[in-house]
PDB file of N, CA and C in Angstrom:
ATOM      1  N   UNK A   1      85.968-154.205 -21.393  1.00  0.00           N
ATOM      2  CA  UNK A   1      86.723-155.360 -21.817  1.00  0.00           C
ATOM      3  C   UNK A   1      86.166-155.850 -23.146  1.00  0.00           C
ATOM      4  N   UNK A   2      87.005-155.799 -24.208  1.00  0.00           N
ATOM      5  CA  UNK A   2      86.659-156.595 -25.445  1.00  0.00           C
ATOM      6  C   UNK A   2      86.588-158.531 -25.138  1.00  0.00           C
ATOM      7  N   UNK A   3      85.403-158.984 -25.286  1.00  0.00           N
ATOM      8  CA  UNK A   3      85.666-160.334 -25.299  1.00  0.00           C
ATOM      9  C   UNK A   3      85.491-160.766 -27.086  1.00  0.00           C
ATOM     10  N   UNK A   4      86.632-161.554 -27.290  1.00  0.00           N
ATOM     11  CA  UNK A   4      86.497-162.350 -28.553  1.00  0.00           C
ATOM     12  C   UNK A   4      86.645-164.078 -28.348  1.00  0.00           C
ATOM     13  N   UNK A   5      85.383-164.683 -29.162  1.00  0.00           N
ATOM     14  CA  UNK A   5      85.300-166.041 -28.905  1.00  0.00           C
ATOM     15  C   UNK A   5      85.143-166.558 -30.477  1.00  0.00           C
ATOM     16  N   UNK A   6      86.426-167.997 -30.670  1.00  0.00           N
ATOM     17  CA  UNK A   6      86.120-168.329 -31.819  1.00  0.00           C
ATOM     18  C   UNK A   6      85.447-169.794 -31.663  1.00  0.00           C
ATOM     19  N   UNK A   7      84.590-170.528 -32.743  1.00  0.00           N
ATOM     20  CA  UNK A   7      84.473-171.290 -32.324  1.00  0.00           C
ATOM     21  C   UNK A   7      84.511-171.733 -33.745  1.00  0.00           C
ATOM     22  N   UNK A   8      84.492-173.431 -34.232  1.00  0.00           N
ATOM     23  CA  UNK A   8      84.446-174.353 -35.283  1.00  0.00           C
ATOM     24  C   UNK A   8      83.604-175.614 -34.828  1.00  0.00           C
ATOM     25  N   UNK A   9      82.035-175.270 -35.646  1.00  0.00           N
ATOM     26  CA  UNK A   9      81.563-176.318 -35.617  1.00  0.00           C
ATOM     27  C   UNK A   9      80.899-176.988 -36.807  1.00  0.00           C
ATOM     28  N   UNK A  10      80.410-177.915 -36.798  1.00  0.00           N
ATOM     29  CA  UNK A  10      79.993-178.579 -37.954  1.00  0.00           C
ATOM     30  C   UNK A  10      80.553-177.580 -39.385  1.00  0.00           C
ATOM     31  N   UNK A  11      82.406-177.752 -39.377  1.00  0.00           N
ATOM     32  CA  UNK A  11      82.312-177.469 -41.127  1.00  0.00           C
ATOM     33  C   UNK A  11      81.859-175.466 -40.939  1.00  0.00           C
ATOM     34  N   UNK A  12      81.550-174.964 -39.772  1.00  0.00           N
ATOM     35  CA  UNK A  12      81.362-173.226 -40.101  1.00  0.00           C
ATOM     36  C   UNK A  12      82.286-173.141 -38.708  1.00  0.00           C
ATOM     37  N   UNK A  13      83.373-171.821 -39.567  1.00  0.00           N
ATOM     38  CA  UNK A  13      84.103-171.303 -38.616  1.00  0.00           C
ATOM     39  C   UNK A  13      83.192-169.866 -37.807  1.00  0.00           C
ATOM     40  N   UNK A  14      83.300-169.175 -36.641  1.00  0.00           N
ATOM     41  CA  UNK A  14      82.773-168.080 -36.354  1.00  0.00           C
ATOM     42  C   UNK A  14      83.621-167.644 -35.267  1.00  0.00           C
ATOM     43  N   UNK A  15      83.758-166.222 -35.399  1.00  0.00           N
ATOM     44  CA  UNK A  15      84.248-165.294 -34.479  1.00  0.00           C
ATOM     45  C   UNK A  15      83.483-164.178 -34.136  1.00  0.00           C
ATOM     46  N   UNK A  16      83.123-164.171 -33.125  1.00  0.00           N
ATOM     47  CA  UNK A  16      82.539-163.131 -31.514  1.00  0.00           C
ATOM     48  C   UNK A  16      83.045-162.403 -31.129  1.00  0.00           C
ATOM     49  N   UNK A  17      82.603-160.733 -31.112  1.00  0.00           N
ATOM     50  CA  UNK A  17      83.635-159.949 -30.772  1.00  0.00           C
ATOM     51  C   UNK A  17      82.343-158.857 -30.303  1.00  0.00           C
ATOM     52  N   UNK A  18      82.672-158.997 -28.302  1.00  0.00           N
ATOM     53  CA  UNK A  18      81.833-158.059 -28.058  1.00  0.00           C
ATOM     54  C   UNK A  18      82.309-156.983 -26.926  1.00  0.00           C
ATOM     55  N   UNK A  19      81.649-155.914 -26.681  1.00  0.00           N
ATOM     56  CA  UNK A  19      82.529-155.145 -25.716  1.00  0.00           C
ATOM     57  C   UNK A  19      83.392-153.717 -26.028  1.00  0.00           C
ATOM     58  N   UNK A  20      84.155-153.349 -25.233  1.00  0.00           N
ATOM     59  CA  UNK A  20      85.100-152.299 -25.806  1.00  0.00           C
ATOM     60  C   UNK A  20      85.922-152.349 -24.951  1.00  0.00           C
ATOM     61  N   UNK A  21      87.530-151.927 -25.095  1.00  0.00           N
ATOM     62  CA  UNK A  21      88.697-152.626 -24.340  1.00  0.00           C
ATOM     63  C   UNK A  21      89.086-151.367 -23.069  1.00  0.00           C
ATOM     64  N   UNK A  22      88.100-149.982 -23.670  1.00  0.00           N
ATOM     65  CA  UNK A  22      88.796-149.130 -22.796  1.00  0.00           C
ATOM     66  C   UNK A  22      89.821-148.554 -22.126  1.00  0.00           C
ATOM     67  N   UNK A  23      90.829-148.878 -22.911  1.00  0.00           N
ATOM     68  CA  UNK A  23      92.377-148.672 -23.140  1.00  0.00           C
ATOM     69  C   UNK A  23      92.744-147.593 -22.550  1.00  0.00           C
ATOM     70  N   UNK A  24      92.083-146.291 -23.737  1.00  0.00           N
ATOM     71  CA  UNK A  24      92.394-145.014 -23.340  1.00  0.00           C
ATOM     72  C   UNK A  24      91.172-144.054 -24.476  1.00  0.00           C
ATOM     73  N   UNK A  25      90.305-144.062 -23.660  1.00  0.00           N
ATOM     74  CA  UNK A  25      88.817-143.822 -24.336  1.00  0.00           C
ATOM     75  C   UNK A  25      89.526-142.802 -25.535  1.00  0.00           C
ATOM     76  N   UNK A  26      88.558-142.289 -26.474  1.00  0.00           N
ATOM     77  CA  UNK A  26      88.647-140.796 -27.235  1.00  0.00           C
ATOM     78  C   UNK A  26      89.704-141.412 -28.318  1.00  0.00           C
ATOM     79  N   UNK A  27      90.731-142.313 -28.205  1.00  0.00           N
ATOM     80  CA  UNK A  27      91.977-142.923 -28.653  1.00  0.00           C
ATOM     81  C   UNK A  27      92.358-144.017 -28.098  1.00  0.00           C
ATOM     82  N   UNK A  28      91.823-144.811 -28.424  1.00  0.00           N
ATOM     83  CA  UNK A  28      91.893-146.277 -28.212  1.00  0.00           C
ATOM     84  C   UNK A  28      92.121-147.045 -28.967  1.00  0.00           C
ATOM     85  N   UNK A  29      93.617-147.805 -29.138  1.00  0.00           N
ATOM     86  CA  UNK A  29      94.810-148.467 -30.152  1.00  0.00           C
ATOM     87  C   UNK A  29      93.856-149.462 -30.111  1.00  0.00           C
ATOM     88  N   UNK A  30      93.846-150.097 -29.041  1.00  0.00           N
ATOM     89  CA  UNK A  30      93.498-152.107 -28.639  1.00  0.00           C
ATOM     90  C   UNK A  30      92.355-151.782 -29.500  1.00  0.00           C
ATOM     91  N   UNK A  31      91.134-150.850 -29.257  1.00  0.00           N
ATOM     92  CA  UNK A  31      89.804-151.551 -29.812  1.00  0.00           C
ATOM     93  C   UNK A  31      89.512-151.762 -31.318  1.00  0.00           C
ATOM     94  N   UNK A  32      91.184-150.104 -31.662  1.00  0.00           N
ATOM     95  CA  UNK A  32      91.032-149.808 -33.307  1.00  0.00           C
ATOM     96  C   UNK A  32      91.785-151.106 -34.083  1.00  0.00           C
ATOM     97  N   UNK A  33      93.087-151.976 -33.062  1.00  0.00           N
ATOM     98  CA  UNK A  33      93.267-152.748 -33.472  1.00  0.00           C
ATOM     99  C   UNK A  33      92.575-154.548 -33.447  1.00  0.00           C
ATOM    100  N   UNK A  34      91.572-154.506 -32.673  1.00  0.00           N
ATOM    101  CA  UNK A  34      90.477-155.275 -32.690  1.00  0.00           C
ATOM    102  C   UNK A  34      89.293-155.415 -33.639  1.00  0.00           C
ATOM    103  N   UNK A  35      89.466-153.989 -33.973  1.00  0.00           N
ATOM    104  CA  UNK A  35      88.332-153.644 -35.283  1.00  0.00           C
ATOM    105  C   UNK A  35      89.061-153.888 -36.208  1.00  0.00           C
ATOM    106  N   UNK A  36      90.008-153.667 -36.614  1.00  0.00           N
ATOM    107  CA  UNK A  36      90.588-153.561 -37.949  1.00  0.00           C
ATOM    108  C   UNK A  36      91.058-155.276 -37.670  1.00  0.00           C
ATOM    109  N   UNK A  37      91.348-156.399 -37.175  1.00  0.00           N
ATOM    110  CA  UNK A  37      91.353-157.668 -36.859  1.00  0.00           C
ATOM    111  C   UNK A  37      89.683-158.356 -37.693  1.00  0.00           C
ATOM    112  N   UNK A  38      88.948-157.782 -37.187  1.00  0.00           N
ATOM    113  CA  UNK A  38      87.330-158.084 -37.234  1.00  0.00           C
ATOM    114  C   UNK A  38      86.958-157.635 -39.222  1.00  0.00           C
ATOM    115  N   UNK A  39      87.609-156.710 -39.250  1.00  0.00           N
ATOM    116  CA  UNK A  39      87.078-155.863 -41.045  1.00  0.00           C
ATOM    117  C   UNK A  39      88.190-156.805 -41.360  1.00  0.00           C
ATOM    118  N   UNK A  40      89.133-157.172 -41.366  1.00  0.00           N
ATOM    119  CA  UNK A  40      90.156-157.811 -42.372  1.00  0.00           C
ATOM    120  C   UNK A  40      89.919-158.929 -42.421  1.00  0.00           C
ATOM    121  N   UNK A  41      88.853-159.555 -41.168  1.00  0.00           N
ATOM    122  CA  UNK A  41      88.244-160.883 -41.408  1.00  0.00           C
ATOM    123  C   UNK A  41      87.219-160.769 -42.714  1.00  0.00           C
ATOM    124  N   UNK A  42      86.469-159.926 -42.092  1.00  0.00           N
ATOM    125  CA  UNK A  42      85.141-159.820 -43.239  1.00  0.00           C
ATOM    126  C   UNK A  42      85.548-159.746 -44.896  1.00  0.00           C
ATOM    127  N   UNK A  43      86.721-159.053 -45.383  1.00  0.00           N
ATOM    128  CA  UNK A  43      87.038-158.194 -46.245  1.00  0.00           C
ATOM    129  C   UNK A  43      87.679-159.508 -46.874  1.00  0.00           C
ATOM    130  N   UNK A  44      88.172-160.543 -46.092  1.00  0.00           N
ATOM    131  CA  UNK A  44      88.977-161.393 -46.747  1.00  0.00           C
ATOM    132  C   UNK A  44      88.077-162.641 -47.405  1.00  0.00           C
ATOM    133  N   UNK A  45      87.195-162.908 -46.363  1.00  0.00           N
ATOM    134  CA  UNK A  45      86.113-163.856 -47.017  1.00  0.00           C
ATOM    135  C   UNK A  45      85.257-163.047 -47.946  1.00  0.00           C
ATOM    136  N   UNK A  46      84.833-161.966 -48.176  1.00  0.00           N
ATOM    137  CA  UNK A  46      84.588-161.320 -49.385  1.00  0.00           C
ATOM    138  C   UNK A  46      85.776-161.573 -50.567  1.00  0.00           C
ATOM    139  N   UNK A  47      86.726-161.259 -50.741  1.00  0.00           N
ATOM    140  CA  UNK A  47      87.360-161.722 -51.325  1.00  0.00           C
ATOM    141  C   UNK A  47      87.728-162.929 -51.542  1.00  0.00           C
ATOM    142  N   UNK A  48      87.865-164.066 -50.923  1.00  0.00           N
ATOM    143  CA  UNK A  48      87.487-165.596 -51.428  1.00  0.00           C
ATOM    144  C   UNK A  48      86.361-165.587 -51.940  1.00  0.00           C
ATOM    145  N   UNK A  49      84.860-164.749 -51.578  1.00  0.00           N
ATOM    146  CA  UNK A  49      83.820-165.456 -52.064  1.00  0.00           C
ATOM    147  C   UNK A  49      83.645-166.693 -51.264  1.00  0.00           C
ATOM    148  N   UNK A  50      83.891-166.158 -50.136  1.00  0.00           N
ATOM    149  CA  UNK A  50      83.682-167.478 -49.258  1.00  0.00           C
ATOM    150  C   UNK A  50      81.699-167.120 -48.488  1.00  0.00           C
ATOM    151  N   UNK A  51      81.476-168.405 -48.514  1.00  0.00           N
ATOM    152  CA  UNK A  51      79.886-168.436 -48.152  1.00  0.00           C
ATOM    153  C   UNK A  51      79.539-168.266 -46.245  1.00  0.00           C
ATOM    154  N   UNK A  52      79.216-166.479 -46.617  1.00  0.00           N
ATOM    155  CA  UNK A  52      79.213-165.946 -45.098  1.00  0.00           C
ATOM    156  C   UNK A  52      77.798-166.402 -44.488  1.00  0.00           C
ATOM    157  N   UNK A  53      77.930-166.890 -43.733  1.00  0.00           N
ATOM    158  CA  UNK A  53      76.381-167.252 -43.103  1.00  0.00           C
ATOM    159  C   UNK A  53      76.271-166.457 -41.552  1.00  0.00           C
ATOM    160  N   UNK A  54      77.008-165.065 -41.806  1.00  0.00           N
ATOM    161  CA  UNK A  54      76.591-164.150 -40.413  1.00  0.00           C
ATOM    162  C   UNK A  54      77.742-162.912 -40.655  1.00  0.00           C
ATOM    163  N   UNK A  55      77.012-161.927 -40.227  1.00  0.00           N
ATOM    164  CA  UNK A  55      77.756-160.547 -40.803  1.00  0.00           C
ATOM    165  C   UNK A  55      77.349-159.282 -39.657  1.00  0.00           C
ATOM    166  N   UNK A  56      77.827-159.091 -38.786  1.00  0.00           N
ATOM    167  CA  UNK A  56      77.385-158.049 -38.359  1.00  0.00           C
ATOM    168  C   UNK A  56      78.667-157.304 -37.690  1.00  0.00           C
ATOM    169  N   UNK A  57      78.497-156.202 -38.395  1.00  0.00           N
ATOM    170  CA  UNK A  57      79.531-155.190 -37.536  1.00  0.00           C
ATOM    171  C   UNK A  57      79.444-154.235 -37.006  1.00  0.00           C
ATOM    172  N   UNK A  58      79.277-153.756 -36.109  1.00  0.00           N
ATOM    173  CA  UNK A  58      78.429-152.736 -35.745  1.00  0.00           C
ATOM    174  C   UNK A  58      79.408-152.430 -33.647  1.00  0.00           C
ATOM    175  N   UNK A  59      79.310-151.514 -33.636  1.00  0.00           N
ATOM    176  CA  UNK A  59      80.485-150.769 -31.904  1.00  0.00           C
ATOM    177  C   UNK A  59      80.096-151.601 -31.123  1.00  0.00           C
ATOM    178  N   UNK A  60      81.211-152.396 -30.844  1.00  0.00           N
ATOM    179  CA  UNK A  60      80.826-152.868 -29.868  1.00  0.00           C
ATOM    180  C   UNK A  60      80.223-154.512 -29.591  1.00  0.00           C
ATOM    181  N   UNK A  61      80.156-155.062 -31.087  1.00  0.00           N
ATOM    182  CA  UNK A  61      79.130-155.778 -31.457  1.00  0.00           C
ATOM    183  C   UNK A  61      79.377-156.574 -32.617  1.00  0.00           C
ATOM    184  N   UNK A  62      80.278-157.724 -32.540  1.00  0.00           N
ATOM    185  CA  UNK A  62      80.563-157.977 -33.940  1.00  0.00           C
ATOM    186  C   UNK A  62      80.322-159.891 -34.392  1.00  0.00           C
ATOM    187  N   UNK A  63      80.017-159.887 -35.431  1.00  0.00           N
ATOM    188  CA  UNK A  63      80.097-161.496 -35.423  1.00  0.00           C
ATOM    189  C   UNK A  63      80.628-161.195 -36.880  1.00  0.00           C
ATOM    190  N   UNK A  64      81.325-162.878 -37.360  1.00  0.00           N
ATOM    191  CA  UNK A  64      81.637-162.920 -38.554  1.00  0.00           C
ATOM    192  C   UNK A  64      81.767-164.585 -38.640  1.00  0.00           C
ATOM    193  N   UNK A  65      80.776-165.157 -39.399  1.00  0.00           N
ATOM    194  CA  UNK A  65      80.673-166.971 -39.763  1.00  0.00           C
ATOM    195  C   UNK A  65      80.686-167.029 -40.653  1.00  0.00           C
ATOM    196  N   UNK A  66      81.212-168.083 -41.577  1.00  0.00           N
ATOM    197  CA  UNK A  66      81.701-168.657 -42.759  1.00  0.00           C
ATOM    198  C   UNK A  66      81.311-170.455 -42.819  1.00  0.00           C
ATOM    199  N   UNK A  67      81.323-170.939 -43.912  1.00  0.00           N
ATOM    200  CA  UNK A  67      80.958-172.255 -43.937  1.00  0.00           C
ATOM    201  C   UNK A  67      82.629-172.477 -44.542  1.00  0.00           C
ATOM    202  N   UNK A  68      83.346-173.278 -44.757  1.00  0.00           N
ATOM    203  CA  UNK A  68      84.451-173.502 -44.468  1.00  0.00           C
ATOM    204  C   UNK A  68      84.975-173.981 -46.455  1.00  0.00           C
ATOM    205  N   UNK A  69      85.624-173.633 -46.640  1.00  0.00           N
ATOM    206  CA  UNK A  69      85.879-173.356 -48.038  1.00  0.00           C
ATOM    207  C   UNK A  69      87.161-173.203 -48.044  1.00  0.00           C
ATOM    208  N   UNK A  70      88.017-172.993 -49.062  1.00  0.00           N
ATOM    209  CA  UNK A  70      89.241-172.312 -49.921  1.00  0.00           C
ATOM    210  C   UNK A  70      89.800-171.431 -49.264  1.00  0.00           C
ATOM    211  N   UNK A  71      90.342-171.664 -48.206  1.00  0.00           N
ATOM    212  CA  UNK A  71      91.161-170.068 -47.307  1.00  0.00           C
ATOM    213  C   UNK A  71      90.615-169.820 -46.447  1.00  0.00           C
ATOM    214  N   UNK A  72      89.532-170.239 -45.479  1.00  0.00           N
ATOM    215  CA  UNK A  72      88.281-169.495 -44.647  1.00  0.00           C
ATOM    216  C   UNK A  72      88.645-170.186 -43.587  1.00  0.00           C
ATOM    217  N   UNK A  73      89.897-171.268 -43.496  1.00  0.00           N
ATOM    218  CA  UNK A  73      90.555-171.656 -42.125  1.00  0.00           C
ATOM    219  C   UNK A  73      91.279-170.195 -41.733  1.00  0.00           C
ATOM    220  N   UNK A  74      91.896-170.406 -42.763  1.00  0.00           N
ATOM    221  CA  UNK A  74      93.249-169.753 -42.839  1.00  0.00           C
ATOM    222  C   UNK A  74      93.119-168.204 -42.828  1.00  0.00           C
ATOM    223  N   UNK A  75      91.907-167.809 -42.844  1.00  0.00           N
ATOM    224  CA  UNK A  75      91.294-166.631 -42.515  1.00  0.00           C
ATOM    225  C   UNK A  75      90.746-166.355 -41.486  1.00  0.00           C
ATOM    226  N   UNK A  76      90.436-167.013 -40.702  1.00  0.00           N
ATOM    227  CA  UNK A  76      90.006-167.108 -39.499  1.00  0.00           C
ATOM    228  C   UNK A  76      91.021-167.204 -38.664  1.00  0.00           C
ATOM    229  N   UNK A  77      91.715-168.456 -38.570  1.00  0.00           N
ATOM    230  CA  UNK A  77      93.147-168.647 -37.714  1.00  0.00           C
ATOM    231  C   UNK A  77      94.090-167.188 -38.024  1.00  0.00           C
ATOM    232  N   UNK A  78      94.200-166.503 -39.215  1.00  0.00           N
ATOM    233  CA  UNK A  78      95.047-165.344 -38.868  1.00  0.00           C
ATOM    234  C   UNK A  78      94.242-164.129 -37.912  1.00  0.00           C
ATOM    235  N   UNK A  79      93.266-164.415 -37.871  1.00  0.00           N
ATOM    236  CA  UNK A  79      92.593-163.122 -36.822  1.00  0.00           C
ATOM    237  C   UNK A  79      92.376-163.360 -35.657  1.00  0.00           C
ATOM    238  N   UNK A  80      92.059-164.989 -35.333  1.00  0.00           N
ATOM    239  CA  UNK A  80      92.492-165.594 -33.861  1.00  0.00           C
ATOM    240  C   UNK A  80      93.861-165.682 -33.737  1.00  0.00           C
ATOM    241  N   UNK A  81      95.018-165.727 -34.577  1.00  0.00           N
ATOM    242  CA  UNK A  81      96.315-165.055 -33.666  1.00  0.00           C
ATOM    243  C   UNK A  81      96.475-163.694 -33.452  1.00  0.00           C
ATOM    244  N   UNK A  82      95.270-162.548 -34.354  1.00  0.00           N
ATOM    245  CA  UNK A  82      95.670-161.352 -33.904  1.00  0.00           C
ATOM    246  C   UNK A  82      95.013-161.000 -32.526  1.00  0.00           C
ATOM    247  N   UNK A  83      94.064-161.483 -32.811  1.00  0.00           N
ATOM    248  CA  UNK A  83      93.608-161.311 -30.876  1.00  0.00           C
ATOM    249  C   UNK A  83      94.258-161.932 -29.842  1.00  0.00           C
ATOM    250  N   UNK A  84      94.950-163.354 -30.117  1.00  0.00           N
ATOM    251  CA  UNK A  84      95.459-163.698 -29.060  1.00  0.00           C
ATOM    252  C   UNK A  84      96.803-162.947 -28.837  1.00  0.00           C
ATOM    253  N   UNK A  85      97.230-162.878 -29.549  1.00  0.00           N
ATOM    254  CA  UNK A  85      98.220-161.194 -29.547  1.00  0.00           C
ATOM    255  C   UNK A  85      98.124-160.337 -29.067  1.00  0.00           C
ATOM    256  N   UNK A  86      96.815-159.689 -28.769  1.00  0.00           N
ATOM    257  CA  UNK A  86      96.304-158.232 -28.173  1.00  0.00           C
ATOM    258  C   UNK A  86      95.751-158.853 -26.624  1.00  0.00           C
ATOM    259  N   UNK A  87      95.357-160.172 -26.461  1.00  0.00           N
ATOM    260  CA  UNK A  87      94.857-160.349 -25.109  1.00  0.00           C
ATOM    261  C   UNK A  87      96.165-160.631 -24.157  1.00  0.00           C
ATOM    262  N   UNK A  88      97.063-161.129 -24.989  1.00  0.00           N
ATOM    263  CA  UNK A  88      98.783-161.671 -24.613  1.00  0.00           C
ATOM    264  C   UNK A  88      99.247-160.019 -24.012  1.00  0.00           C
ATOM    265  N   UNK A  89      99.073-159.150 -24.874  1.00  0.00           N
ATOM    266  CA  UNK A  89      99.717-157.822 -24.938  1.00  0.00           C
ATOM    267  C   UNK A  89      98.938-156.641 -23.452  1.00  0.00           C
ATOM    268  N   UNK A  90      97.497-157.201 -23.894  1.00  0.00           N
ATOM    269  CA  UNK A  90      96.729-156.206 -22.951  1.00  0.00           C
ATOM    270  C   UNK A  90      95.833-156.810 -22.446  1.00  0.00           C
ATOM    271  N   UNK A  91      96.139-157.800 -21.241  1.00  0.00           N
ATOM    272  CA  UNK A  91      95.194-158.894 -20.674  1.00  0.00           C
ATOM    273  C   UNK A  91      94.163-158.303 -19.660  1.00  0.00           C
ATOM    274  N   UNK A  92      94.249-157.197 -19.450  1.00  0.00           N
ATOM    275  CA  UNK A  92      92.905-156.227 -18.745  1.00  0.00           C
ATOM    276  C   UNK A  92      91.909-155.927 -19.345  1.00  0.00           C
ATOM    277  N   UNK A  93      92.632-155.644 -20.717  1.00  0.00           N
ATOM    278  CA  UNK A  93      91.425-155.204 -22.071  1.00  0.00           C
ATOM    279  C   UNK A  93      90.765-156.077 -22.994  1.00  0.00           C
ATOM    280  N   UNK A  94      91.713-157.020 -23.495  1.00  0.00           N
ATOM    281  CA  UNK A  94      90.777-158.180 -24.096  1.00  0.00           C
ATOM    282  C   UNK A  94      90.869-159.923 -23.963  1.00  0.00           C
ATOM    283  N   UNK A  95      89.677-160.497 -23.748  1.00  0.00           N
ATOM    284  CA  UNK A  95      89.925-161.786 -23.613  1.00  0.00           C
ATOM    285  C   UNK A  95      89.703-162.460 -24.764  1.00  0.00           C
ATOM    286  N   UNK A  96      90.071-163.690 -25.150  1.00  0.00           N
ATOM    287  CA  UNK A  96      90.280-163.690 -26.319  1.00  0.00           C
ATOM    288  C   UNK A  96      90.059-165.984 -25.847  1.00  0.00           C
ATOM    289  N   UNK A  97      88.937-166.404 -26.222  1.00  0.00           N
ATOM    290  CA  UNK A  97      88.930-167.460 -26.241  1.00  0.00           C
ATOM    291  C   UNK A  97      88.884-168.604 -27.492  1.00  0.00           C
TER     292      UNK A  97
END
């Protein structure tokens, strides 16, 4: 089960992404589309130049925090609707809080 947790506190947004959704091992849509949710986060606050205060991406294992700036809502909220999308879609495989 992929769990993803976002949270907003003091002024830093962060999203939690741990697990694997186990879909259909070897070829697995949900987790590739969970990952690619997670890099388009990262990739986008690189591109604002938004001030990352946590970076890790790694199978299985992901965080991504921001201090809250120019787009870094609005970068965040589009990747918490893509998960809540995929937990809506495949509620065995990912939870999505």
């Amino acid at each position: 089960m992929t769990r993803a947790r976002f949270t907003h506190r003091a002024g830093e947004y962060t999203l939690r992404v741990t697990g694997h959704a186990d879909f259909y091992p070897g070829s697995d849509i949900v987790c590739a589309a969970a990952s690619t949710l997670v890099c388009t986060l990262a990739a986008t606050l690189d591109a604002l130049d938004a001030d990352v205060t946590e970076l890790r991406l790694q199978p299985g294992d992901a965080a991504v925090a921001a201090l809250s700036g120019p787009g870094v809502r609005t970068a965040f909220l589009m990747a918490c609707t893509g998960f809540q999308q995929l937990a809506d879609a495949y509620p065995e495989n990912v939870q999505f809080t």
